[in-house]
PDB file of N, CA and C in Angstrom:
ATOM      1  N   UNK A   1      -1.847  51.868-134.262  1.00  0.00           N
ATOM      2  CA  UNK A   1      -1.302  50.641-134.776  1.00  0.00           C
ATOM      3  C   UNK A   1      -2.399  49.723-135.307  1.00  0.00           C
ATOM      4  N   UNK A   2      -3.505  49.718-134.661  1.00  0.00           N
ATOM      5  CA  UNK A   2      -4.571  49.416-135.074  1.00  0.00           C
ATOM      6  C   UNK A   2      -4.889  49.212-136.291  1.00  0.00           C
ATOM      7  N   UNK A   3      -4.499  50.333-137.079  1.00  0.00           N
ATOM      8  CA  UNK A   3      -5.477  50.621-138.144  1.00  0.00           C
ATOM      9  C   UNK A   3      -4.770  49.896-139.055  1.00  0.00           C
ATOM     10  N   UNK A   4      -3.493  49.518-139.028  1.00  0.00           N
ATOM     11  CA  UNK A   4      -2.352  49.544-140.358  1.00  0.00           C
ATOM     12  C   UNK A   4      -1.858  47.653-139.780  1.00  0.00           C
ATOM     13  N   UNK A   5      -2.673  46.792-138.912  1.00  0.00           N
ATOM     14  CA  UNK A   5      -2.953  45.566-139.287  1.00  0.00           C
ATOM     15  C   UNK A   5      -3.822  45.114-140.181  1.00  0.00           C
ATOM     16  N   UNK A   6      -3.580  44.268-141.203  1.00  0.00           N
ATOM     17  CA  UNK A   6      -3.895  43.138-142.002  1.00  0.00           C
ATOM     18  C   UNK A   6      -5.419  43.063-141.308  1.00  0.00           C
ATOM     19  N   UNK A   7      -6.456  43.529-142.190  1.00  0.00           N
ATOM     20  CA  UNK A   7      -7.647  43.505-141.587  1.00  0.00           C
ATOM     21  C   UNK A   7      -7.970  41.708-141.414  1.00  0.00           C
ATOM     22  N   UNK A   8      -7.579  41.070-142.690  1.00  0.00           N
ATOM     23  CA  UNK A   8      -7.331  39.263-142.725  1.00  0.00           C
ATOM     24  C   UNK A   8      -6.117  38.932-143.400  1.00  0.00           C
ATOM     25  N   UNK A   9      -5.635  37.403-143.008  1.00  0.00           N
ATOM     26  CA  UNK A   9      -4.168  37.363-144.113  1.00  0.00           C
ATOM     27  C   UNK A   9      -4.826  37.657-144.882  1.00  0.00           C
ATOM     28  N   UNK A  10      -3.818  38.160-145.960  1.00  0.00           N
ATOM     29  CA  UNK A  10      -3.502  38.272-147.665  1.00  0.00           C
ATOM     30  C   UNK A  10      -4.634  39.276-147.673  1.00  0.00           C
ATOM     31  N   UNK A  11      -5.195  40.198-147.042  1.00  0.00           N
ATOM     32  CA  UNK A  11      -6.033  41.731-147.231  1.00  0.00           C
ATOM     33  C   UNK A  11      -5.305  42.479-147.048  1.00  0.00           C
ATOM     34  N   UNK A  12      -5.328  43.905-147.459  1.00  0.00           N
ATOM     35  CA  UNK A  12      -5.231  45.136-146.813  1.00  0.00           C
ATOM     36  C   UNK A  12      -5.453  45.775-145.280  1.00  0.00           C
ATOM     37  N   UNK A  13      -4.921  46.841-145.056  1.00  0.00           N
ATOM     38  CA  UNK A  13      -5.373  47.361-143.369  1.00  0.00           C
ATOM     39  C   UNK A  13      -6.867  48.143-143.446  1.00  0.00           C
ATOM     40  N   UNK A  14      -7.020  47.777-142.029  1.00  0.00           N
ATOM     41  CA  UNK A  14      -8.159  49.110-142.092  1.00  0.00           C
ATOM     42  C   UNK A  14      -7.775  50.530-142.360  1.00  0.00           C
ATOM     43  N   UNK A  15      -6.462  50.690-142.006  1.00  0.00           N
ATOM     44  CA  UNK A  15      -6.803  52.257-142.939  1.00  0.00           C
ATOM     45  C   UNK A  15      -6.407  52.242-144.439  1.00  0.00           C
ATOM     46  N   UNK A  16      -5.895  51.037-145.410  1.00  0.00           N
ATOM     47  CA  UNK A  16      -6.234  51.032-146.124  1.00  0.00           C
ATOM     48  C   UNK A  16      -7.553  50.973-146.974  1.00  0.00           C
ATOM     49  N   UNK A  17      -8.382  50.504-146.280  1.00  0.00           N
ATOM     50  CA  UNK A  17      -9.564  50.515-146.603  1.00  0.00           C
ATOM     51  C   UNK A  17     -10.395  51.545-146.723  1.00  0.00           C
ATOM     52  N   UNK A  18     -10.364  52.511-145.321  1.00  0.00           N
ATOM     53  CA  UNK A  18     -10.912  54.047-144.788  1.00  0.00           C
ATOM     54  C   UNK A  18     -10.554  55.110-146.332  1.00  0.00           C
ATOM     55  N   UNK A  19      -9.100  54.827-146.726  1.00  0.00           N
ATOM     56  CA  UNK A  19      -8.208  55.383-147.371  1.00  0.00           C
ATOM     57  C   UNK A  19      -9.228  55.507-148.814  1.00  0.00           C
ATOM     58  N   UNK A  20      -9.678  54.278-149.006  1.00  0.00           N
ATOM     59  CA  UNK A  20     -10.142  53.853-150.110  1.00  0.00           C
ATOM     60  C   UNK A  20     -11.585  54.562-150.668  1.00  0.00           C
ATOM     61  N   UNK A  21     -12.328  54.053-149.433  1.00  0.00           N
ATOM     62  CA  UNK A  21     -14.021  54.771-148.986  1.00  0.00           C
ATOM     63  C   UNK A  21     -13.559  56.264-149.536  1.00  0.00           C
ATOM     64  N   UNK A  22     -12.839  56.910-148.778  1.00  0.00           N
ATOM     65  CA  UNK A  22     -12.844  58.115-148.920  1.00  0.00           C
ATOM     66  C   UNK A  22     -12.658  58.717-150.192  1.00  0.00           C
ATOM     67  N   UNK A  23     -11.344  57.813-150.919  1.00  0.00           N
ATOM     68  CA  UNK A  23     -11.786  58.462-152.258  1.00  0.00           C
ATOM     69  C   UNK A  23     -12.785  58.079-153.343  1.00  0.00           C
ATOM     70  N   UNK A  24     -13.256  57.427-152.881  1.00  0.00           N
ATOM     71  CA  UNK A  24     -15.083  56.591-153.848  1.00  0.00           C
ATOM     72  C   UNK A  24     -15.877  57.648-152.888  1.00  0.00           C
ATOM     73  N   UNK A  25     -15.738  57.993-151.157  1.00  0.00           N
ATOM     74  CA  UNK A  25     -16.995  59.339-151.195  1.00  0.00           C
ATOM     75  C   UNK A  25     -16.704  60.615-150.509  1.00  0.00           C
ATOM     76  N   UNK A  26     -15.452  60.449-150.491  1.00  0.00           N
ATOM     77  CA  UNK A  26     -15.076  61.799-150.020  1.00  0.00           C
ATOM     78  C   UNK A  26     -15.478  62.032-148.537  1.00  0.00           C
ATOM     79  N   UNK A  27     -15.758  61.324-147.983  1.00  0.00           N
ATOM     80  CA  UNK A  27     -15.601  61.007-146.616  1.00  0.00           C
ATOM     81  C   UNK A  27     -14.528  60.563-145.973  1.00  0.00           C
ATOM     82  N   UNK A  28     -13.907  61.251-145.174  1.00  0.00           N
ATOM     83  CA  UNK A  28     -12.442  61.123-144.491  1.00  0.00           C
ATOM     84  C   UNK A  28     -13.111  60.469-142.692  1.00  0.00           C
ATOM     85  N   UNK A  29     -12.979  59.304-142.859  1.00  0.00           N
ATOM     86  CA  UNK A  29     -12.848  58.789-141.609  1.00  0.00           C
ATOM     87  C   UNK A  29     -12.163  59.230-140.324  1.00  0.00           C
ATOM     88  N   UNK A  30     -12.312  60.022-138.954  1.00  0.00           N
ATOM     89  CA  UNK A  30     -11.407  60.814-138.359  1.00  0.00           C
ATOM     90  C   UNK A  30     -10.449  59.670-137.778  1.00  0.00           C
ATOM     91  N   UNK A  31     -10.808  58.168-137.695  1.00  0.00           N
ATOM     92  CA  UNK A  31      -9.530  57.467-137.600  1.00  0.00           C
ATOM     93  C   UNK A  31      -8.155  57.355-137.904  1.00  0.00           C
ATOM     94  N   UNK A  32      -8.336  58.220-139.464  1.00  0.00           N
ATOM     95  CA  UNK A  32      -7.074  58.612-140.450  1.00  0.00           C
ATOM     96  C   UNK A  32      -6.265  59.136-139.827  1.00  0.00           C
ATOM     97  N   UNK A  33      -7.140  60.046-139.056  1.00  0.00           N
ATOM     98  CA  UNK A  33      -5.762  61.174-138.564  1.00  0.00           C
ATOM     99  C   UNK A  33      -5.604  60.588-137.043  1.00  0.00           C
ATOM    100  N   UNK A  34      -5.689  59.677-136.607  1.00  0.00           N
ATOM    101  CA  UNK A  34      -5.507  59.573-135.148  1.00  0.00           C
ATOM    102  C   UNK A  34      -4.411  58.679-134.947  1.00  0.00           C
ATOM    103  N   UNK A  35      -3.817  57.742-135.889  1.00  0.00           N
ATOM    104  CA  UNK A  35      -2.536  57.398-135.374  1.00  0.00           C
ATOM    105  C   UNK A  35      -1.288  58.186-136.307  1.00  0.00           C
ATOM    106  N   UNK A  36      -0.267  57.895-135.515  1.00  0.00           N
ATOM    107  CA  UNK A  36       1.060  58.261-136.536  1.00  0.00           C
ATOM    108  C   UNK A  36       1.855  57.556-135.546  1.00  0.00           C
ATOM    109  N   UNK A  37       3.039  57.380-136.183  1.00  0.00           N
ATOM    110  CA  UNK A  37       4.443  56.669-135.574  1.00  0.00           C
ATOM    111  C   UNK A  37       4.876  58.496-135.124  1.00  0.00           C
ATOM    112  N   UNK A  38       5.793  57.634-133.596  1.00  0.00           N
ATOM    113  CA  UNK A  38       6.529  58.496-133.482  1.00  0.00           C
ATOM    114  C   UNK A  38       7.848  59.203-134.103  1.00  0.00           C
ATOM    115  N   UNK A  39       8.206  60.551-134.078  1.00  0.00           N
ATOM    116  CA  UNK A  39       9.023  60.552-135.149  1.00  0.00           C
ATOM    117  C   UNK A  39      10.124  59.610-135.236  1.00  0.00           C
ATOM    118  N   UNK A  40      11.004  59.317-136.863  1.00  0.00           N
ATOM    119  CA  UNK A  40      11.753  58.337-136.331  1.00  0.00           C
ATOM    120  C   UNK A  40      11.527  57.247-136.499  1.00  0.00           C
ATOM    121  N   UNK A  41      10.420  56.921-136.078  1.00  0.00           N
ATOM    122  CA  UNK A  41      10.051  55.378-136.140  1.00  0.00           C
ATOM    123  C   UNK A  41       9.530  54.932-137.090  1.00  0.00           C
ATOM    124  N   UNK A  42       9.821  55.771-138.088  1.00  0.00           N
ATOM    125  CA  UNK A  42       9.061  54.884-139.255  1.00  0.00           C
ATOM    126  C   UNK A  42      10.095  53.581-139.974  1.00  0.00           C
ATOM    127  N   UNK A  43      11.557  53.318-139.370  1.00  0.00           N
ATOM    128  CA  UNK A  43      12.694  52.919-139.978  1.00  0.00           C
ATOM    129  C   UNK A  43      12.050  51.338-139.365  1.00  0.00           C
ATOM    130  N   UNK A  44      11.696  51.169-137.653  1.00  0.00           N
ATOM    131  CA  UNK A  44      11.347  50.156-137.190  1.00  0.00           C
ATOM    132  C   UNK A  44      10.242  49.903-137.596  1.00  0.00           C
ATOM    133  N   UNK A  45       9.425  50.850-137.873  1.00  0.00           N
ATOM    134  CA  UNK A  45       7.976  50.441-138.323  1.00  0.00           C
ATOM    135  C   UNK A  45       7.919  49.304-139.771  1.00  0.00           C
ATOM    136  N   UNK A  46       9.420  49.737-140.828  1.00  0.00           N
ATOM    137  CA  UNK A  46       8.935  49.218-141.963  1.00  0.00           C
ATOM    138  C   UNK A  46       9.579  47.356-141.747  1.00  0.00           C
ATOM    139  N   UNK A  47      10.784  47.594-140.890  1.00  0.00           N
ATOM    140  CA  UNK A  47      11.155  45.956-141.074  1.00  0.00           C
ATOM    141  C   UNK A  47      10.518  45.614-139.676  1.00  0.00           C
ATOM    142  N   UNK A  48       9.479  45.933-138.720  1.00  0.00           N
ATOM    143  CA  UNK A  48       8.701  45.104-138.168  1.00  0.00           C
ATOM    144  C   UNK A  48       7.919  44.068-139.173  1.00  0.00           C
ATOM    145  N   UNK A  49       7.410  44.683-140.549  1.00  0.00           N
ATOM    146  CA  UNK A  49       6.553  44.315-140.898  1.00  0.00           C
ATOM    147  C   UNK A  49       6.986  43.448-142.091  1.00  0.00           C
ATOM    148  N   UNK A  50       8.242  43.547-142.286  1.00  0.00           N
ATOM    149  CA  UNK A  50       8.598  42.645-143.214  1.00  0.00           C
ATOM    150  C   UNK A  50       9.370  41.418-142.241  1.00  0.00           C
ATOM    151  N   UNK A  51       9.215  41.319-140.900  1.00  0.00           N
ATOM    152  CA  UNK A  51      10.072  39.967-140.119  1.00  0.00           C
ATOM    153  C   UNK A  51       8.354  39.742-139.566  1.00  0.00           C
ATOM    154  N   UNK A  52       7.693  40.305-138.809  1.00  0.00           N
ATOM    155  CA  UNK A  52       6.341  39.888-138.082  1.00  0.00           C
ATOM    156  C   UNK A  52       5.631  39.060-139.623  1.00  0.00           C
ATOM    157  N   UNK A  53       5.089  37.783-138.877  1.00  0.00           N
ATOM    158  CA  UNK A  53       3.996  36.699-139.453  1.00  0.00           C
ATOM    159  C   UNK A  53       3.099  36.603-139.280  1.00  0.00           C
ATOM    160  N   UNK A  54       2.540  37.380-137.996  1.00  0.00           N
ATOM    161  CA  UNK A  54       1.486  37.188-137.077  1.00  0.00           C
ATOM    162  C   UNK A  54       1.264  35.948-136.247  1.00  0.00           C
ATOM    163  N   UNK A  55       2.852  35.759-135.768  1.00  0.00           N
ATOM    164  CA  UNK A  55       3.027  35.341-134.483  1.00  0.00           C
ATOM    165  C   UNK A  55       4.336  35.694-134.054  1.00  0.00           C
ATOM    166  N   UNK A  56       4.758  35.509-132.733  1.00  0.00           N
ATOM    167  CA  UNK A  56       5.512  35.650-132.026  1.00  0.00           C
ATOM    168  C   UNK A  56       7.457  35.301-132.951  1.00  0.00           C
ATOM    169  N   UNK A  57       7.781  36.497-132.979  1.00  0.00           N
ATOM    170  CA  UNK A  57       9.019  36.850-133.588  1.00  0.00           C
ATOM    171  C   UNK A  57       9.773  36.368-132.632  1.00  0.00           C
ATOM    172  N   UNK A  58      10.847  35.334-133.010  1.00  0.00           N
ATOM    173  CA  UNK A  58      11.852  34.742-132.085  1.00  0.00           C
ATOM    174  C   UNK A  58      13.638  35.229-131.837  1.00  0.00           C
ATOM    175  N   UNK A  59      14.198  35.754-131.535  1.00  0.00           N
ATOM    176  CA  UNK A  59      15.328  36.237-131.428  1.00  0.00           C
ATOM    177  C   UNK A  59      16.083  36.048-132.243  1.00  0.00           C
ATOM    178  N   UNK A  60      15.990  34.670-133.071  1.00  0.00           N
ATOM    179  CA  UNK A  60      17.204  33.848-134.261  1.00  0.00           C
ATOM    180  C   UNK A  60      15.880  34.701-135.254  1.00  0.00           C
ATOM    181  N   UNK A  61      15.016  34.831-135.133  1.00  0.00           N
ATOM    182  CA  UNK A  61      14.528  35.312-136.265  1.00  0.00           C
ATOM    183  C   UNK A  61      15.023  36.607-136.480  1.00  0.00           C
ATOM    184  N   UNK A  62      15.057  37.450-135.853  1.00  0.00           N
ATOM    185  CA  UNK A  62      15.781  38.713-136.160  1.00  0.00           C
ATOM    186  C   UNK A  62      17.186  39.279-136.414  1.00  0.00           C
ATOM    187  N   UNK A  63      17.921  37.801-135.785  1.00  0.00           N
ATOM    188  CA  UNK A  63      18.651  37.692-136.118  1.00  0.00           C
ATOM    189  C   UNK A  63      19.454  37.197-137.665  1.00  0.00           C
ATOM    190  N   UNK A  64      18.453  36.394-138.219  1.00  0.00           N
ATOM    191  CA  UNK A  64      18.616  36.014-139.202  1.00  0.00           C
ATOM    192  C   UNK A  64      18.120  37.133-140.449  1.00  0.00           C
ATOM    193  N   UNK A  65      17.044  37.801-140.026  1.00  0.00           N
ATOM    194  CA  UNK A  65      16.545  38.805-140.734  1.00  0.00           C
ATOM    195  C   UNK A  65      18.106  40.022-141.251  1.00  0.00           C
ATOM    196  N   UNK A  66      18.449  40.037-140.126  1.00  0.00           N
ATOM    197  CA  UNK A  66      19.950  40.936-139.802  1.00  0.00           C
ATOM    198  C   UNK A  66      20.878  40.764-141.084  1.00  0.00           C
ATOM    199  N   UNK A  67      21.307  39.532-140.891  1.00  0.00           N
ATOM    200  CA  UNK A  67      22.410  38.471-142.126  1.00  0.00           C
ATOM    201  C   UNK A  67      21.560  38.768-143.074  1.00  0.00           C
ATOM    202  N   UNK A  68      20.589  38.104-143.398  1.00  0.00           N
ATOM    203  CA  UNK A  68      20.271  37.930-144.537  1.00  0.00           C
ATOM    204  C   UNK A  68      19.987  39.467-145.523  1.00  0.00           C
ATOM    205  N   UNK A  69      19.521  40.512-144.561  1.00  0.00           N
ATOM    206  CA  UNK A  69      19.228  42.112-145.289  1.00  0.00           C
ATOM    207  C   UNK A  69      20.069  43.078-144.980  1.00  0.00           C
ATOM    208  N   UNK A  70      21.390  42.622-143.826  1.00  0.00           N
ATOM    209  CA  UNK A  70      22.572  43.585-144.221  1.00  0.00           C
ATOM    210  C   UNK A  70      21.532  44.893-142.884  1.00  0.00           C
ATOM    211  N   UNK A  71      20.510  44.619-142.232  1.00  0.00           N
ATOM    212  CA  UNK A  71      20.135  45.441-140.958  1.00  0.00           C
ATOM    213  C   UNK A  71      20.959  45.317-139.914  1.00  0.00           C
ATOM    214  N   UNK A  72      20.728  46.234-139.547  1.00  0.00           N
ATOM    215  CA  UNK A  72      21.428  46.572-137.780  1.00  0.00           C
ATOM    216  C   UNK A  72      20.463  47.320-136.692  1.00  0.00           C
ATOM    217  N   UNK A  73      20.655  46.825-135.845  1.00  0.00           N
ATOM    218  CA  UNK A  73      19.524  47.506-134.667  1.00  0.00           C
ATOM    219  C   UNK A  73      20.465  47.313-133.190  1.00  0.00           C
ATOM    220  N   UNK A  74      19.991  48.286-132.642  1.00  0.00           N
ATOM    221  CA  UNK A  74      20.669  48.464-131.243  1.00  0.00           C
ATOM    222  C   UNK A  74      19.659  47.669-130.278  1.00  0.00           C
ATOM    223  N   UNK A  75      20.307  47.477-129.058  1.00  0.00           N
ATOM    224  CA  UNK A  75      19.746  46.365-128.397  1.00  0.00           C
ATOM    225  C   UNK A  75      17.934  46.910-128.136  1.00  0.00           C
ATOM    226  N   UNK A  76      18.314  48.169-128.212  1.00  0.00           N
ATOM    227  CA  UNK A  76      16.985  49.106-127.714  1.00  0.00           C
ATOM    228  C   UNK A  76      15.672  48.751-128.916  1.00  0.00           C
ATOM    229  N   UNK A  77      16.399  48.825-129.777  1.00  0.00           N
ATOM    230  CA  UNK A  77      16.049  49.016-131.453  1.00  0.00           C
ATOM    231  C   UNK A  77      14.718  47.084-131.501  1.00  0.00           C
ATOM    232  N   UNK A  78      15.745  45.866-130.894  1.00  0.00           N
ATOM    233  CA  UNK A  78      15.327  44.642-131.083  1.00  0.00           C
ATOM    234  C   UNK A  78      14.222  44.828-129.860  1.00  0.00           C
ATOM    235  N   UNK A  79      13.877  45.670-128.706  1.00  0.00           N
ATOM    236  CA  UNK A  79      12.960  45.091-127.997  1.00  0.00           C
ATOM    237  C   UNK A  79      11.663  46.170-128.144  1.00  0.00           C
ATOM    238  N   UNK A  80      11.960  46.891-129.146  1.00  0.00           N
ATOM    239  CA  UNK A  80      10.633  47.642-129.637  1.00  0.00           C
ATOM    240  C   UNK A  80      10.327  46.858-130.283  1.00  0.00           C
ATOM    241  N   UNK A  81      10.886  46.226-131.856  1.00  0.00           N
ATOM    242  CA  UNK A  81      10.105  45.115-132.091  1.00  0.00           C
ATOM    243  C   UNK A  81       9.411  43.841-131.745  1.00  0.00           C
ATOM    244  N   UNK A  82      10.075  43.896-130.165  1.00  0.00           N
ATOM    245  CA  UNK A  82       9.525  42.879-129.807  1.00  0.00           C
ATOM    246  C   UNK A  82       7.973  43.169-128.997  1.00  0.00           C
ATOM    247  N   UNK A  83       7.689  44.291-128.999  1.00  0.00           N
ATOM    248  CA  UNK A  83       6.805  44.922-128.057  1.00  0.00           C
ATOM    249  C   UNK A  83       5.772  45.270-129.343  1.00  0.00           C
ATOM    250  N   UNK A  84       6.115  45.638-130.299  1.00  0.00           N
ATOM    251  CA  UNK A  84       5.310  45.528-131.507  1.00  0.00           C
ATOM    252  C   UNK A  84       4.524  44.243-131.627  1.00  0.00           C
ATOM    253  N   UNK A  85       5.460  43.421-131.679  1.00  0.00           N
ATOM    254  CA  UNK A  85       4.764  41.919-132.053  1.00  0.00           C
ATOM    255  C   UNK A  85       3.735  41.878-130.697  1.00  0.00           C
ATOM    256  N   UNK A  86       4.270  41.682-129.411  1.00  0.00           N
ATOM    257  CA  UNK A  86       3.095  41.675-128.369  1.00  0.00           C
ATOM    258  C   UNK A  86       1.921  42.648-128.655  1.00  0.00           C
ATOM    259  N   UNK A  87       2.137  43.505-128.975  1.00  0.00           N
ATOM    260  CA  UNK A  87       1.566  44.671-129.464  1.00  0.00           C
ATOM    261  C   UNK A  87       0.384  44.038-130.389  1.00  0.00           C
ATOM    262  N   UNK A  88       0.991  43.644-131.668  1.00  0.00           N
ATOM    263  CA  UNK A  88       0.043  43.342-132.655  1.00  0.00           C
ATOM    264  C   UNK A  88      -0.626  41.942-132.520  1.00  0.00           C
ATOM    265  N   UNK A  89       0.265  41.164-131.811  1.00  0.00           N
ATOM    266  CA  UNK A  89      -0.545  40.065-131.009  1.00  0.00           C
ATOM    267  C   UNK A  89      -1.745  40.267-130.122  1.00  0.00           C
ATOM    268  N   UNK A  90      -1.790  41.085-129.398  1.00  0.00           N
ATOM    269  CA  UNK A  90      -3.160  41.458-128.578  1.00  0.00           C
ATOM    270  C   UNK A  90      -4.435  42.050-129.640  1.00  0.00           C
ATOM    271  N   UNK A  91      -3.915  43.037-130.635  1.00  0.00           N
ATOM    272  CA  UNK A  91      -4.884  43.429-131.432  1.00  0.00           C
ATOM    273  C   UNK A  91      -5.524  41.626-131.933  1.00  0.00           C
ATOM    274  N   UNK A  92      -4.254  41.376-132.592  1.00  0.00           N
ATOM    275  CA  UNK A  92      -4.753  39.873-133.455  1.00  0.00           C
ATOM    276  C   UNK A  92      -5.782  39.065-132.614  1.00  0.00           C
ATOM    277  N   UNK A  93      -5.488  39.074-130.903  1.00  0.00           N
ATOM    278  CA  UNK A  93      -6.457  38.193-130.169  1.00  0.00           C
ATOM    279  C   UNK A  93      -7.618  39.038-130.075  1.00  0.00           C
ATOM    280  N   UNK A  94      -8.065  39.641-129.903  1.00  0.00           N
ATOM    281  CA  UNK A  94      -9.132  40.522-129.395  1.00  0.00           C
ATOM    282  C   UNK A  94      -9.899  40.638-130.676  1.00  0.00           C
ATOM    283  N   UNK A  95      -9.155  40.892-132.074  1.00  0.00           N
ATOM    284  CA  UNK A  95     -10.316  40.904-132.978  1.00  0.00           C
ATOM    285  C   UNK A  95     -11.151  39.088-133.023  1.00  0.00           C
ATOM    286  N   UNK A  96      -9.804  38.669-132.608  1.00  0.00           N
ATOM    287  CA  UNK A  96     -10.429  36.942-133.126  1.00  0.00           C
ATOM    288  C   UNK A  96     -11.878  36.741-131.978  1.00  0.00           C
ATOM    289  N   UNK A  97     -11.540  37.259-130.897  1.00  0.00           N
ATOM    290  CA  UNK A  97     -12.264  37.128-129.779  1.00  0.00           C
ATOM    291  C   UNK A  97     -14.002  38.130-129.892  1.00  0.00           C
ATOM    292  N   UNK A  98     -13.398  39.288-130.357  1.00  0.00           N
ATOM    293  CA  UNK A  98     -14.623  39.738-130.695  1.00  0.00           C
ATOM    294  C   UNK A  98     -15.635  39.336-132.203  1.00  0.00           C
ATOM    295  N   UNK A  99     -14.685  38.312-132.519  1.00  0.00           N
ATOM    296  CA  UNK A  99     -15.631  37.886-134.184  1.00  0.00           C
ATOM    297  C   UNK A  99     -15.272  38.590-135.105  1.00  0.00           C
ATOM    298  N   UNK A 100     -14.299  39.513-135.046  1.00  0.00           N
ATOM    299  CA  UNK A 100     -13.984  40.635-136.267  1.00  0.00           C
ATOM    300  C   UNK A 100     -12.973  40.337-137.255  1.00  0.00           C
ATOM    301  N   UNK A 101     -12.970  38.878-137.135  1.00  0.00           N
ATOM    302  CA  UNK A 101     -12.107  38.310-138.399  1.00  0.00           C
ATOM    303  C   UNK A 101     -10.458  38.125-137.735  1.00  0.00           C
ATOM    304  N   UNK A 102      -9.479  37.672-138.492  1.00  0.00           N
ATOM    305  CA  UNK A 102      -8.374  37.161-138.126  1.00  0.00           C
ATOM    306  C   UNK A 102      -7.399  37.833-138.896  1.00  0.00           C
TER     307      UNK A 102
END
């Protein structure tokens, strides 16, 4: 999950970046291959990322996300995203904490 956060707002991810290197030197970063979604999950993976701001996703927010794009999610479905956001919240603190940008 790491890799496929917003290295800063309004940038690209780090494995967009890796992605990039590699084809300017043909060096494949072995980071590339070390994450994947589980199968399946690529459906939550894509509207995590169109409701997450990089902060804490609020219940009317997903809810509203729902109405407004015609989505549906099972109760199971709303607390993976919510574990995402904690999720990508800890990455977000830890880079801020280690100096590695925001």
């Amino acid at each position: 999950m790491k890799l496929t956060l917003p290295m800063k707002p309004g940038q690209g991810s780090l494995k967009d970046h890796l992605s990039q290197v590699e084809k300017a030197t043909g060096y494949r970063d072995p980071r590339l291959d070390s994450v994947q979604l589980p199968q399946g999950g690529e459906r939550l993976w894509r509207h995590f990322w169109r409701v997450y701001r990089g902060s804490a996703i609020p219940y009317a927010e997903i809810e509203a996300y729902c109405r407004l794009t015609g989505a549906e999610f099972d109760p199971w479905e709303i607390e993976v995203l919510i574990g995402m956001e904690i999720a990508a919240g800890e990455v977000i603190t830890e880079r801020i904490q280690n100096g590695d940008g925001h």
